[in-house]
Every structure is written in structure tokens, then in C-alpha cells.
C-alpha atoms as a PDB file:
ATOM      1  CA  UNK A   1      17.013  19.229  35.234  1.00  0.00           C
ATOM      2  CA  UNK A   2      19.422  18.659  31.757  1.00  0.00           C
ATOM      3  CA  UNK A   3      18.040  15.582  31.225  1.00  0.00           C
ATOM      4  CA  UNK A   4      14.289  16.149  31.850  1.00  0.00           C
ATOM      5  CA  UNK A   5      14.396  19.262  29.470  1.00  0.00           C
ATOM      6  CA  UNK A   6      15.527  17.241  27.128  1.00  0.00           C
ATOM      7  CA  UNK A   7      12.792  14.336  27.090  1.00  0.00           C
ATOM      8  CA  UNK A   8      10.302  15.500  25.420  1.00  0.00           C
ATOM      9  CA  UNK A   9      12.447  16.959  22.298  1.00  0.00           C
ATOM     10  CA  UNK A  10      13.586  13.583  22.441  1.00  0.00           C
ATOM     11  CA  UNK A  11      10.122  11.558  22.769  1.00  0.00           C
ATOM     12  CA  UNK A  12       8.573  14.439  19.907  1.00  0.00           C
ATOM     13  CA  UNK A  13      11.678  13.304  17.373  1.00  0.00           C
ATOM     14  CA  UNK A  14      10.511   9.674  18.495  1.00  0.00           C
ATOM     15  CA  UNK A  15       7.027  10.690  17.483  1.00  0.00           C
ATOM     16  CA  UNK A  16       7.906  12.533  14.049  1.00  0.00           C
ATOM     17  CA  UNK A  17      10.178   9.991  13.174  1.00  0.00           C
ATOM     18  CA  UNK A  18       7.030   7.332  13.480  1.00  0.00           C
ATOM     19  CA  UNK A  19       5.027   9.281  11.807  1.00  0.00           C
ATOM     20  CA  UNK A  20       7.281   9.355   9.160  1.00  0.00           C
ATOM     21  CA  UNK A  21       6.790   5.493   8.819  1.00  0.00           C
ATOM     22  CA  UNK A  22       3.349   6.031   8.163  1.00  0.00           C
ATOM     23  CA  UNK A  23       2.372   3.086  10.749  1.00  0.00           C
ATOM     24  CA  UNK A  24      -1.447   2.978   9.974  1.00  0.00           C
ATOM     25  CA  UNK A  25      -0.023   1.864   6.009  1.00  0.00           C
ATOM     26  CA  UNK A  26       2.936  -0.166   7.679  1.00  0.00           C
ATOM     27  CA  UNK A  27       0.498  -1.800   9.616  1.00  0.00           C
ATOM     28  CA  UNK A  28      -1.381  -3.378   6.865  1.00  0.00           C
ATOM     29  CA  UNK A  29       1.685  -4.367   5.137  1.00  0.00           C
ATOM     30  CA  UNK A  30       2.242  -6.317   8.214  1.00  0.00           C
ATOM     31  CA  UNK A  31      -1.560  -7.743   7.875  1.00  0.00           C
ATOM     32  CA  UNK A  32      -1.138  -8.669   4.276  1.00  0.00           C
ATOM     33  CA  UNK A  33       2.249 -10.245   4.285  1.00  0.00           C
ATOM     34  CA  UNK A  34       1.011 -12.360   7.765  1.00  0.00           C
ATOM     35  CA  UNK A  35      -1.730 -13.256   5.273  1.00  0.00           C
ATOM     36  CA  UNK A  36       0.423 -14.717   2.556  1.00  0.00           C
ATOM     37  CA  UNK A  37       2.467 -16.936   5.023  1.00  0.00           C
ATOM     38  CA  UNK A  38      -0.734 -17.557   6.991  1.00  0.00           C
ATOM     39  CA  UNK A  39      -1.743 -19.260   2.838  1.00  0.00           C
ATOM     40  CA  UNK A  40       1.279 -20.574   1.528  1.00  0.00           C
ATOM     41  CA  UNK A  41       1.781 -24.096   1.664  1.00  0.00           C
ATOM     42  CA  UNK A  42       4.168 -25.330   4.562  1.00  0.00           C
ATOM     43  CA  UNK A  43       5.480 -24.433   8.054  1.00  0.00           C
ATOM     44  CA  UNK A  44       7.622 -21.338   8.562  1.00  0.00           C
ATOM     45  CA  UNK A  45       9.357 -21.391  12.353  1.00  0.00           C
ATOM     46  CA  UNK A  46       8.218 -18.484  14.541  1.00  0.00           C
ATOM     47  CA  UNK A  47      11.528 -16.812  14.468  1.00  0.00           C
ATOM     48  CA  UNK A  48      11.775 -16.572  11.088  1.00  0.00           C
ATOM     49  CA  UNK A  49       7.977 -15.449  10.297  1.00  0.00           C
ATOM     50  CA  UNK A  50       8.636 -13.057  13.159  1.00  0.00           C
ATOM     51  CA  UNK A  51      11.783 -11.694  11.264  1.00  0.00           C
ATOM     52  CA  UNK A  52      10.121 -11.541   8.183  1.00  0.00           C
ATOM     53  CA  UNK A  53       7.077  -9.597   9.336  1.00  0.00           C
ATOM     54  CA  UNK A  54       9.578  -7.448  10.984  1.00  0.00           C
ATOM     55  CA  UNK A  55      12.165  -6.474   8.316  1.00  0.00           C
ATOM     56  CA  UNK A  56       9.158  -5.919   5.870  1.00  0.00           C
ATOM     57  CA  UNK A  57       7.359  -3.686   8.013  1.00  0.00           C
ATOM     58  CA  UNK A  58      10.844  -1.940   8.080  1.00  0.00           C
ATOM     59  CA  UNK A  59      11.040  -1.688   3.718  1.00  0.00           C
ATOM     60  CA  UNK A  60       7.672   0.089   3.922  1.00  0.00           C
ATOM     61  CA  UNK A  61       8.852   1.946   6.592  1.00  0.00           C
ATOM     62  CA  UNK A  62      11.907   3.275   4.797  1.00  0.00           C
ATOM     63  CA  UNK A  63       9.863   3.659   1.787  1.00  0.00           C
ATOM     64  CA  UNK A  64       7.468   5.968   3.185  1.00  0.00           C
ATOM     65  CA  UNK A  65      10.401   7.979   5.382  1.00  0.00           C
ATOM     66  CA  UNK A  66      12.289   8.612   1.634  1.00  0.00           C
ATOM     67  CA  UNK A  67       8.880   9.678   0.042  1.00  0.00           C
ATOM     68  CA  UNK A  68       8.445  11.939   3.053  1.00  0.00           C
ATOM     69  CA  UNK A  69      11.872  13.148   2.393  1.00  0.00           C
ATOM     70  CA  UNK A  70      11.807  13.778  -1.419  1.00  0.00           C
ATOM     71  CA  UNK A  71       8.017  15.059  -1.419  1.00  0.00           C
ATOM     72  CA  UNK A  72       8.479  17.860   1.233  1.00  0.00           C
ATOM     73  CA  UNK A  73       8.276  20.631  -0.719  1.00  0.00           C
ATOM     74  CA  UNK A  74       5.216  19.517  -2.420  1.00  0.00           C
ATOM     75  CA  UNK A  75       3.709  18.688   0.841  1.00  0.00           C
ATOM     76  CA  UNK A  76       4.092  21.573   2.311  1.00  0.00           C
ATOM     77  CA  UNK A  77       1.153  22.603  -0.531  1.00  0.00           C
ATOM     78  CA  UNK A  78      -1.707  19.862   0.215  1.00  0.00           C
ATOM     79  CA  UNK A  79      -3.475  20.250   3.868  1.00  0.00           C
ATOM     80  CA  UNK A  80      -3.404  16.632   4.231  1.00  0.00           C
ATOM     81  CA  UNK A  81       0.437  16.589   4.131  1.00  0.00           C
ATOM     82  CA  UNK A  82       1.055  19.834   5.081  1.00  0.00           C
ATOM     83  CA  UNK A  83       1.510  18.757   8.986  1.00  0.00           C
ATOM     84  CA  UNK A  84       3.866  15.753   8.442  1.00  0.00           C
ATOM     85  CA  UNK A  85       7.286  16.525  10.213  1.00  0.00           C
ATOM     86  CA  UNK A  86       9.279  17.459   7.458  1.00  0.00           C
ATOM     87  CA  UNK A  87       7.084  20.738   5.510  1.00  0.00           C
ATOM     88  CA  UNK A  88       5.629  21.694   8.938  1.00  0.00           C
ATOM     89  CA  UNK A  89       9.822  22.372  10.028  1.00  0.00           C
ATOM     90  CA  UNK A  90       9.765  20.095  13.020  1.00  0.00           C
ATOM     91  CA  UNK A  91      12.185  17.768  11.752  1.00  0.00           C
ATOM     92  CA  UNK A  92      15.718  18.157   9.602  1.00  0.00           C
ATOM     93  CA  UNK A  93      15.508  16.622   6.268  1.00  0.00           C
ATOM     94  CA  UNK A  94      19.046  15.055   6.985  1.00  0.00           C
ATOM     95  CA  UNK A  95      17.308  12.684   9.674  1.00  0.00           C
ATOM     96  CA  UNK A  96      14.824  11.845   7.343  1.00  0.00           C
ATOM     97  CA  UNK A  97      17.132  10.483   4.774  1.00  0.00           C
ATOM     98  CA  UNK A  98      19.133   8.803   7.084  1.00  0.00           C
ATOM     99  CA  UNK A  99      16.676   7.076   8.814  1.00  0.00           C
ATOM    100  CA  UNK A 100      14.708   5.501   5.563  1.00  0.00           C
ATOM    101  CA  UNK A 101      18.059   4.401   4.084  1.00  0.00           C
ATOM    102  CA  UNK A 102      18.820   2.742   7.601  1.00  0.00           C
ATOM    103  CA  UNK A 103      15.868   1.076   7.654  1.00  0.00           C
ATOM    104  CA  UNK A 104      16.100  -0.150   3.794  1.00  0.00           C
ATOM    105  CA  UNK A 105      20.146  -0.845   4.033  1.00  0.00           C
ATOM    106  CA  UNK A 106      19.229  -2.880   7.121  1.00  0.00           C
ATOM    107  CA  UNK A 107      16.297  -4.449   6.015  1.00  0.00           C
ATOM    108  CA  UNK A 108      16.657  -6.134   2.986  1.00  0.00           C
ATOM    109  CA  UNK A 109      20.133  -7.870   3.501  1.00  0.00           C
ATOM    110  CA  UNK A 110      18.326  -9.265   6.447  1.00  0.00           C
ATOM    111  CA  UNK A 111      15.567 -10.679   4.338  1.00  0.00           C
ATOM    112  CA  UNK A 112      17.905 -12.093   1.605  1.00  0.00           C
ATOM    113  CA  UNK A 113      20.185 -14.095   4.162  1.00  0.00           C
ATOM    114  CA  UNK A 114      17.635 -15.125   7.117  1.00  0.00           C
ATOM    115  CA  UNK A 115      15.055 -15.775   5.417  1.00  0.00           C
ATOM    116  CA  UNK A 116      15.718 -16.378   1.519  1.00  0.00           C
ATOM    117  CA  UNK A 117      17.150 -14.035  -1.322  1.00  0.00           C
ATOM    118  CA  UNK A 118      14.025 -14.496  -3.497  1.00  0.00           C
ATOM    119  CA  UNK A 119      11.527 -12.362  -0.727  1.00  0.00           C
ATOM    120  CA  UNK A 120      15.099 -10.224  -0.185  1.00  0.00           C
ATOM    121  CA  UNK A 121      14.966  -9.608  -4.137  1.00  0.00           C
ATOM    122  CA  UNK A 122      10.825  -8.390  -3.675  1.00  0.00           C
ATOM    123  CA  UNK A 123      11.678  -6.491  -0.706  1.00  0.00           C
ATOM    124  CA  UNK A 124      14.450  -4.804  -2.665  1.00  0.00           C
ATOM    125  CA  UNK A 125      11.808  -4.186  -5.600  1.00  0.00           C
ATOM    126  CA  UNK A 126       9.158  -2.555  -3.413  1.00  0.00           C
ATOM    127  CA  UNK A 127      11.679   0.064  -1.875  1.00  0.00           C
ATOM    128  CA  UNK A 128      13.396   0.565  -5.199  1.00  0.00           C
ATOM    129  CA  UNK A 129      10.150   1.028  -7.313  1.00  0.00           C
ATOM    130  CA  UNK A 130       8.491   2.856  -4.598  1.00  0.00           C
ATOM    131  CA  UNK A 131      11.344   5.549  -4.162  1.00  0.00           C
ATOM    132  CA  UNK A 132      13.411   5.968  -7.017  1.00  0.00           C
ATOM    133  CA  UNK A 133      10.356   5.361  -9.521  1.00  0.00           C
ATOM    134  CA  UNK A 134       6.893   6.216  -8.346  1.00  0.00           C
ATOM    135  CA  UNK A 135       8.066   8.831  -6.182  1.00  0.00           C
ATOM    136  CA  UNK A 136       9.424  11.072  -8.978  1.00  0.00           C
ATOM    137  CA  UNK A 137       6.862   9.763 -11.831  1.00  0.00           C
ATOM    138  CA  UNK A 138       3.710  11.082  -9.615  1.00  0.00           C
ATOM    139  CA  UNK A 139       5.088  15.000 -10.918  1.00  0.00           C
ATOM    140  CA  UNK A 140       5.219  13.861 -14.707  1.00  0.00           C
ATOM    141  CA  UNK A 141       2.264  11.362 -15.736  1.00  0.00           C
ATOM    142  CA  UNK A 142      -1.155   9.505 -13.480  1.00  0.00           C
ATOM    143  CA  UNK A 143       0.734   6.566 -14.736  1.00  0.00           C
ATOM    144  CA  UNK A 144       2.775   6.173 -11.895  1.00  0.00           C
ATOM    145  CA  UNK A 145      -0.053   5.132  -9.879  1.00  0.00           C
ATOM    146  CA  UNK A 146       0.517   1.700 -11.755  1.00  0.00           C
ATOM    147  CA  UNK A 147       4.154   1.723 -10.887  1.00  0.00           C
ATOM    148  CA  UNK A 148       3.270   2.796  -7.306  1.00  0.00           C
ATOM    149  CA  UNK A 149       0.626  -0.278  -6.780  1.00  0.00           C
ATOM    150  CA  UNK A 150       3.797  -2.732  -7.289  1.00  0.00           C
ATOM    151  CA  UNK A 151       5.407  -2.097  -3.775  1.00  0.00           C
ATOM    152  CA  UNK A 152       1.953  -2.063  -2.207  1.00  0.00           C
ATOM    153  CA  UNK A 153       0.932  -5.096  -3.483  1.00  0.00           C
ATOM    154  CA  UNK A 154       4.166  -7.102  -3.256  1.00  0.00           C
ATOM    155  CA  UNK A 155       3.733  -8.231   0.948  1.00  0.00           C
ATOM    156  CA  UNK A 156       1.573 -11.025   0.713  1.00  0.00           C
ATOM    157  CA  UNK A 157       3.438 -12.178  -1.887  1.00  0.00           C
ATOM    158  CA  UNK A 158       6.489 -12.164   0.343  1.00  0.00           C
ATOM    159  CA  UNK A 159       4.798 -13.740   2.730  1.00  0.00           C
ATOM    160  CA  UNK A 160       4.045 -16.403   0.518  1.00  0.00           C
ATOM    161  CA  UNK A 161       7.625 -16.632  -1.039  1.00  0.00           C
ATOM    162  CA  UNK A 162       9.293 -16.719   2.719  1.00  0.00           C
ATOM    163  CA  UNK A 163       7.004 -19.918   2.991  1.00  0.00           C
ATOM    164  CA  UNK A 164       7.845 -21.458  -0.194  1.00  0.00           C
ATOM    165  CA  UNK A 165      10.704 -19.320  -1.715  1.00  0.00           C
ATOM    166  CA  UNK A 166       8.944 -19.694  -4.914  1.00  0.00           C
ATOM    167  CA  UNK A 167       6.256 -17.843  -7.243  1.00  0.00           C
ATOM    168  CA  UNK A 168       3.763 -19.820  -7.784  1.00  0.00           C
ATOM    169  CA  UNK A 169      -0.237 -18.853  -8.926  1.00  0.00           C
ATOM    170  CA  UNK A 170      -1.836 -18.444  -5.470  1.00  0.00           C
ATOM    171  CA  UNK A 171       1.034 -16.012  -4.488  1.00  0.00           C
ATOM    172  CA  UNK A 172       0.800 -14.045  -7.719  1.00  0.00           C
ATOM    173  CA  UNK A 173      -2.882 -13.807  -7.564  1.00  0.00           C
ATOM    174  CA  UNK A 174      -2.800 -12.303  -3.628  1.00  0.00           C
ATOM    175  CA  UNK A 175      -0.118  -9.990  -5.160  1.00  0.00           C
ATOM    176  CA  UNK A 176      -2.629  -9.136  -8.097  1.00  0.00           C
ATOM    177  CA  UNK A 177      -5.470  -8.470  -5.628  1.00  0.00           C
ATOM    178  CA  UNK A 178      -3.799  -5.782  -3.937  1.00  0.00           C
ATOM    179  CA  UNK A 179      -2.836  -4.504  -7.264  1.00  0.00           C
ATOM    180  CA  UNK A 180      -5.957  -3.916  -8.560  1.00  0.00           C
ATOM    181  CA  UNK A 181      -7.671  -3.139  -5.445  1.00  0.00           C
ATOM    182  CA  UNK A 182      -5.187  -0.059  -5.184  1.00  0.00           C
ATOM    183  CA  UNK A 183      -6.391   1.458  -8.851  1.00  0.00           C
ATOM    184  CA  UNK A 184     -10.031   2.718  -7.750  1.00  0.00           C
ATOM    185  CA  UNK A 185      -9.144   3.218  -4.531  1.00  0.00           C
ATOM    186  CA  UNK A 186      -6.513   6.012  -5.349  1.00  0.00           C
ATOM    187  CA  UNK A 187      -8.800   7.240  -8.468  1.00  0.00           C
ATOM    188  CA  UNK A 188     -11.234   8.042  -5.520  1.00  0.00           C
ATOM    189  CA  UNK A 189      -8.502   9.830  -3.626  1.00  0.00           C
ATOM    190  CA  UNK A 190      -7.801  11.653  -6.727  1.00  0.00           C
ATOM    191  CA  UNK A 191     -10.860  13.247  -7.676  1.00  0.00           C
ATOM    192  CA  UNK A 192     -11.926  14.111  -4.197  1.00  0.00           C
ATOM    193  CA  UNK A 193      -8.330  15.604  -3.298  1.00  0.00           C
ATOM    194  CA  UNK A 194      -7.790  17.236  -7.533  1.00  0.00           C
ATOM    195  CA  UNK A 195      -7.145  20.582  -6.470  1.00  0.00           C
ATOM    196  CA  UNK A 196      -4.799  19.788  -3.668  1.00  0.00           C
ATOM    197  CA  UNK A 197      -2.572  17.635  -5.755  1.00  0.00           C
ATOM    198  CA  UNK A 198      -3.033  20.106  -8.528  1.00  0.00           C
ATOM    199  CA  UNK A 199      -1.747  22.837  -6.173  1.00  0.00           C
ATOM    200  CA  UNK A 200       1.314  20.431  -5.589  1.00  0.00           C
ATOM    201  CA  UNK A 201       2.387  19.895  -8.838  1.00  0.00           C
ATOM    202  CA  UNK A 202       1.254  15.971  -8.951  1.00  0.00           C
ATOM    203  CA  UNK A 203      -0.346  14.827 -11.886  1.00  0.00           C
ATOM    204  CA  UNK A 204      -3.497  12.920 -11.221  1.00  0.00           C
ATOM    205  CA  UNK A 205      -5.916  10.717 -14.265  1.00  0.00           C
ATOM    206  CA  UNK A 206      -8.510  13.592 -13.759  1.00  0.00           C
ATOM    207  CA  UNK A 207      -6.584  16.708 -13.879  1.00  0.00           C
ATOM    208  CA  UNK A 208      -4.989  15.338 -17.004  1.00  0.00           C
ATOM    209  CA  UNK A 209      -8.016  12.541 -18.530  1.00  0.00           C
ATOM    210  CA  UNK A 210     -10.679  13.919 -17.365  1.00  0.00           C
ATOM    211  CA  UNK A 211     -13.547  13.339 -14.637  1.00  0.00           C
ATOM    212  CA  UNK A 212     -15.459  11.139 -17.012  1.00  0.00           C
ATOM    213  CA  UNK A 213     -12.244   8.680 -17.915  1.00  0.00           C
ATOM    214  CA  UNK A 214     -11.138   8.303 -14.525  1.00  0.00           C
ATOM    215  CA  UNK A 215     -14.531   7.059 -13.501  1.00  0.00           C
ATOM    216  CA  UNK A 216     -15.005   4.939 -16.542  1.00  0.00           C
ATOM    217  CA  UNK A 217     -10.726   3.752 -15.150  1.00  0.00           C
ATOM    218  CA  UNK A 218     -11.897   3.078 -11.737  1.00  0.00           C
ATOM    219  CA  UNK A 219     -15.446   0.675 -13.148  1.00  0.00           C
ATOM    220  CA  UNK A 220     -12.803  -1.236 -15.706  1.00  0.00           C
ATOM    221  CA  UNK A 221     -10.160  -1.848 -12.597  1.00  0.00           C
ATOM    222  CA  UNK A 222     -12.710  -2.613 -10.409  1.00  0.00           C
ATOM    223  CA  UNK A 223     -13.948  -4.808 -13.140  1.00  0.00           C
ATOM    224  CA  UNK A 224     -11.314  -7.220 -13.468  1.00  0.00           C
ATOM    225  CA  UNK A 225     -10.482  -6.840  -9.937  1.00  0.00           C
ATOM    226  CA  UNK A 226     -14.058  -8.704  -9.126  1.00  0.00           C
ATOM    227  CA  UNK A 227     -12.809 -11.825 -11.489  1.00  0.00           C
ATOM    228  CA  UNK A 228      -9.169 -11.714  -9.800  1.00  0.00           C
ATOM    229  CA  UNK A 229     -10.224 -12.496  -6.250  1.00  0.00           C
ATOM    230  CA  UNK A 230     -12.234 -15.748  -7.648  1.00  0.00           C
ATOM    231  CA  UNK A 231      -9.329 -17.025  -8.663  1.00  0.00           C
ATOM    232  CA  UNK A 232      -8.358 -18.429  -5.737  1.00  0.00           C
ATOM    233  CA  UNK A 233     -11.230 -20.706  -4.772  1.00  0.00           C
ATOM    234  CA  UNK A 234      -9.896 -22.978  -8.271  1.00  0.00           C
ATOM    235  CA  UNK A 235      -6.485 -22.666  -6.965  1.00  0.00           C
ATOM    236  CA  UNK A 236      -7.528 -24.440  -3.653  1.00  0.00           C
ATOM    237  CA  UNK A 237      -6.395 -21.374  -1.442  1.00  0.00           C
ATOM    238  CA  UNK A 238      -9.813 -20.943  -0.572  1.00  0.00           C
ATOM    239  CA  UNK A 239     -13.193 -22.661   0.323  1.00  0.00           C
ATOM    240  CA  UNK A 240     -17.183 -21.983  -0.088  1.00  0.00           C
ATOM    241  CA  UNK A 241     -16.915 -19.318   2.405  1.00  0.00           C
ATOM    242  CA  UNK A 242     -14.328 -17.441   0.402  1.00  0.00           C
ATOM    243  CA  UNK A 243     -16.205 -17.533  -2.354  1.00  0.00           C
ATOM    244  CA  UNK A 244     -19.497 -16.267  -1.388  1.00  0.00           C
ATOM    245  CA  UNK A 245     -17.647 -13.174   0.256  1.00  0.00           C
ATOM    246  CA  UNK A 246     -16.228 -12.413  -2.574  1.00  0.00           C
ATOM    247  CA  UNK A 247     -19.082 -12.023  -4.803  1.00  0.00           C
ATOM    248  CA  UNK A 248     -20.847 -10.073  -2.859  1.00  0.00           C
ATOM    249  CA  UNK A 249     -18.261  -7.520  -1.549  1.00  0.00           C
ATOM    250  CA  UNK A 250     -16.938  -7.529  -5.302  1.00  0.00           C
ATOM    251  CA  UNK A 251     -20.646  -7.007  -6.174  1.00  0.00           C
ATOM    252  CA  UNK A 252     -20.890  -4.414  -4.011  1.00  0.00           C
ATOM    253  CA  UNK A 253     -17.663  -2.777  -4.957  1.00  0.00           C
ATOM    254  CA  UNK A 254     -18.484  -2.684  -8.833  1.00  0.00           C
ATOM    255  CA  UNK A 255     -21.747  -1.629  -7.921  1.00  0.00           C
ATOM    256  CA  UNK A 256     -20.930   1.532  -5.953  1.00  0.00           C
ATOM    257  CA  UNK A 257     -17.964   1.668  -9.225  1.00  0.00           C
ATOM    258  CA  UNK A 258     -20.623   1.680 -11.931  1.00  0.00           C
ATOM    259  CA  UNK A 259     -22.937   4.404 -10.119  1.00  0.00           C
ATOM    260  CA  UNK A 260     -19.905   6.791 -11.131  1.00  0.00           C
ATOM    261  CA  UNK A 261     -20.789   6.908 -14.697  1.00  0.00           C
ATOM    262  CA  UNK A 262     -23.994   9.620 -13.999  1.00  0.00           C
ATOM    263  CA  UNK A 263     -23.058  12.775 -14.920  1.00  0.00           C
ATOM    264  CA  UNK A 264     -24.226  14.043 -11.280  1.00  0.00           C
ATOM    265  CA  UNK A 265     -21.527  11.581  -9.952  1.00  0.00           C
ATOM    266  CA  UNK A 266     -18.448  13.936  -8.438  1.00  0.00           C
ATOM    267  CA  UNK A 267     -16.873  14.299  -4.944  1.00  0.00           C
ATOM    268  CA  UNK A 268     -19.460  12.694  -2.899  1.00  0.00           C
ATOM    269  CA  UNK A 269     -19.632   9.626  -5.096  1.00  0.00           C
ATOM    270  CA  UNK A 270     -15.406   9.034  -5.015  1.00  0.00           C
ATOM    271  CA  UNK A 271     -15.622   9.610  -0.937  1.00  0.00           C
ATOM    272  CA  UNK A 272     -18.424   6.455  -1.421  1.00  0.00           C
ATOM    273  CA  UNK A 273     -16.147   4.673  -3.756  1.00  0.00           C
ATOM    274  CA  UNK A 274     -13.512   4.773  -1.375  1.00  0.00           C
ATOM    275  CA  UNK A 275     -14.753   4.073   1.894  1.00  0.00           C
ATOM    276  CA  UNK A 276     -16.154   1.063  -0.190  1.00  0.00           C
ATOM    277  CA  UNK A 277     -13.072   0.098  -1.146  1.00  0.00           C
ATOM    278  CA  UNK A 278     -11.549  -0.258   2.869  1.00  0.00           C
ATOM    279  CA  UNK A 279     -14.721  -2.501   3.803  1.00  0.00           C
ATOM    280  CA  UNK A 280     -13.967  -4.280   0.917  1.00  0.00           C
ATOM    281  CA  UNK A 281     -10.456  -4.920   1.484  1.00  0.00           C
ATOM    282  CA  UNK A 282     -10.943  -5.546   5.130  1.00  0.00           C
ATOM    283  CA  UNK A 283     -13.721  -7.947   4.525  1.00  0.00           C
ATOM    284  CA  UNK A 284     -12.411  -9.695   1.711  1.00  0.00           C
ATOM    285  CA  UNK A 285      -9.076 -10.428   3.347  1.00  0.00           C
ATOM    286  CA  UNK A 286     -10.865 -11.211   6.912  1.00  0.00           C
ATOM    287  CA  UNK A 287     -12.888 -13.914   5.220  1.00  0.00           C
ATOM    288  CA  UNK A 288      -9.680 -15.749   3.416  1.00  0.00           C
ATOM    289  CA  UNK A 289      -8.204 -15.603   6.675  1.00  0.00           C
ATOM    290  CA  UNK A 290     -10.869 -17.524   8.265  1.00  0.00           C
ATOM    291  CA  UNK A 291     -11.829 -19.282   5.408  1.00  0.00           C
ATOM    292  CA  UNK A 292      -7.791 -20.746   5.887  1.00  0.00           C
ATOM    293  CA  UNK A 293      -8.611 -21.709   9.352  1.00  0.00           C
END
């Protein structure tokens, strides 16, 4: 009777601590960095591509439990946050803390030694830059959305550096894609969430730019994102196939970018702009994937 009072307290901490992990974001770390092995140059053995998939998903992971854990207060103010474990009381912020810095203290020692110390040395940069930068920065300056792009965009590269334990130009251009992908698609989130990060203290390029600038940002990013992702068909990373897709989701994407700059352009348009920007991604990173096969 103890014990089967006590499994579901048990399997709800399971839950919280999940959700925690954010797994839908963890998840597409997992794609992307399968992606840049999947690219690199070479053979990998299962083990260690397993491991490395593994132990990256688990830097995200301890990334996004820290956020969680520094950023409850202020999510406790935004109804998109406001039912994570942490503001909504379900969970002690003491478990919090010490589950992201297991996860990160156990994580990137493991991708240093078994697989090499240059992907443990990115691994260490997306926790470090994700936590003890971005996190902090978001209350102070819509900079940080720069700073926070780093730690989203560094898995493929990892991938391709647990391949080759280099950095060479294909690599850096998959990390660069993800970069600038990120920009517009957090401007959208921006504009169409203002008020609730307003309400949270969290300084966003329209509450403190403007409407206008922050569309005029998210065209210029999108911009240069478009001439990024052609980069690779020169480099030999990908084909015909590639290249097509690319020009006419990137098309498509600056498109649905430069309709922003009406003056009737507002909510609606950045909910467009950003459910653009997930079929893009998805697309984009689907057809490299087969265009690699």
C-alpha cells in the first residue's frame, strides 16, 4: 500500500523533471547533431555516434533544466511558462539545480574523453554560453538573442567535429545555418509574445527598437541566411537536389520576411513568419539529409 502511494509522486517528479529538459528542443538537437555526423567526411563506430548523440542531448538537457531553474520567477509571469514545474510549485528548485549540473558535470567529460576534447570543448561552450551568459543577458539587452543562438546552433557542428575532430567550412557553415535561422524565428516569437516578456522583465528588439526595426532585423537575417545555406552545394556537402530546395524554401522564407515591412504587418504576420520558419527548417534539413544519401 506504501509503495503504490508512492508511484505516482514518483512517476509525476519523473514527468516534471522531463519536462524540465525541454525534450521537443532536445529532440532536435539530437536531429541536427545526427545530421552533422550523418555529413562529415568519414566513419564514426556506432558506439561512439550513439554516445555522442547521447551526452549532447544531455548538455541541452542540463542547459534547459538551469534556465528553468534561474528563470522561475520570471516564469511564473508569462502563461506560456507559467505551468513548467518550477513557478507552478510542483517541483523544489534544489532538484532542479542538481539535476542540470548532473547532467552537464556528466556530460561533457564524457564527450572530451570518449569521443574527442575538441566536440567536449563545444559541448562545454553551449552549456556555458547558454547558462551563465544568455540566461542572465535576456533581462538587460535583445542582444542576447545573438549570444543565445551560439548553443543552439553548435550540434551539427559537433556532430561534424566527433567525425573529423576538426573545424573545417562545411561544419562551420551547418553551425551558421542554425545561427541565422534562429534570428527571425525568435523576432517572430518576440513580437507576438511582447507583452508577456514585457510583463517578465525580458528585454525583447521590439519593446526596446521598435516594431518597425525588428521587422526590418528579421528581413536582413533572413537575408543572409538565404545566401548561407547555398554555401554548401560549392563545398561538395550537397548535390542538385539540395540546391533547388534551398532556393525555394529560402525564397519562400524571405518572402513571407519582406511582407513584414507594411505598416498593417503585426501579430498575425510574426505567427506567419514563424510557422514559416519550422517548415523551413524541417524541409531544408530533410532535403540535405537525403540529398547525402
Amino acid at each position: 500500500m506504501q509503495t503504490a502511494a508512492l508511484t505516482p509522486t514518483f512517476s509525476a517528479t519523473l514527468r516534471d523533471l522531463a519536462e524540465l529538459a525541454k525534450p521537443r528542443i532536445t529532440l532536435m538537437v539530437a536531429i541536427t547533431a545526427a545530421g552533422g555526423m550523418r555529413l562529415a567526411p568519414g566513419d564514426v563506430e556506432p558506439w561512439r555516434a550513439a554516445v555522442m548523440l547521447l551526452t549532447t542531448c544531455m548538455v541541452v538537457a542540463g542547459a534547459n533544466a538551469l534556465n528553468c531553474y534561474l528563470e522561475r520567477d520570471s516564469d511564473r509571469l508569462m502563461q506560456r511558462t507559467a505551468r513548467r514545474p518550477l513557478p507552478d510549485g510542483r517541483m523544489q528548485p534544489r532538484l532542479a539545480l542538481i539535476f542540470g549540473l548532473a547532467l552537464g558535470g556528466i556530460s561533457v567529460p564524457v564527450l572530451t574523453f570518449a569521443i574527442n576534447p575538441l566536440t567536449g570543448l563545444l559541448g562545454a561552450i553551449a552549456l556555458i554560453s547558454y547558462v551563465a551568459i544568455y540566461t542572465p543577458m535576456k533581462q538587460y539587452t535583445p542582444t542576447a538573442l545573438l549570444v543565445g543562438a551560439v548553443p543552439g546552433a553548435l550540434p551539427p557542428l559537433m556532430g561534424w567535429t566527433a567525425v573529423t575532430n576538426g573545424l573545417e567550412a562545411p561544419g562551420l557553415v551547418l553551425f551558421s545555418i542554425l545561427f541565422l535561422w534562429q534570428v527571425p524565428h525568435f523576432i517572430a516569437i518576440s513580437i507576438f509574445r511582447q507583452e508577456e516578456y514585457e510583463r517578465a522583465g525580458l528585454k525583447v528588439l521590439p519593446s526596446v527598437r521598435g516594431l518597425q526595426a525588428s521587422k526590418m532585423q528579421a528581413l536582413l537575417w533572413t537575408g543572409v541566411l538565404f545566401i548561407t545555406s547555398l554555401l554548401l552545394v560549392p563545398l561538395r556537402v550537397a548535390g542538385l537536389g539540395y540546391a533547388i530546395t534551398a532556393l525555394v524554401m529560402g525564397a519562400m522564407f524571405l518572402g513571407v520576411a519582406f511582407m513584414g515591412l507594411r505598416e498593417s504587418a503585426g501579430i498575425k504576420w510574426a505567427k506567419q513568419l514563424f510557422v514559416t520558419s519550422l517548415v523551413y527548417l524541417t524541409v531544408l534539413f530533410t532535403a540535405l539529409m537525403l540529398d547525402a544519401a
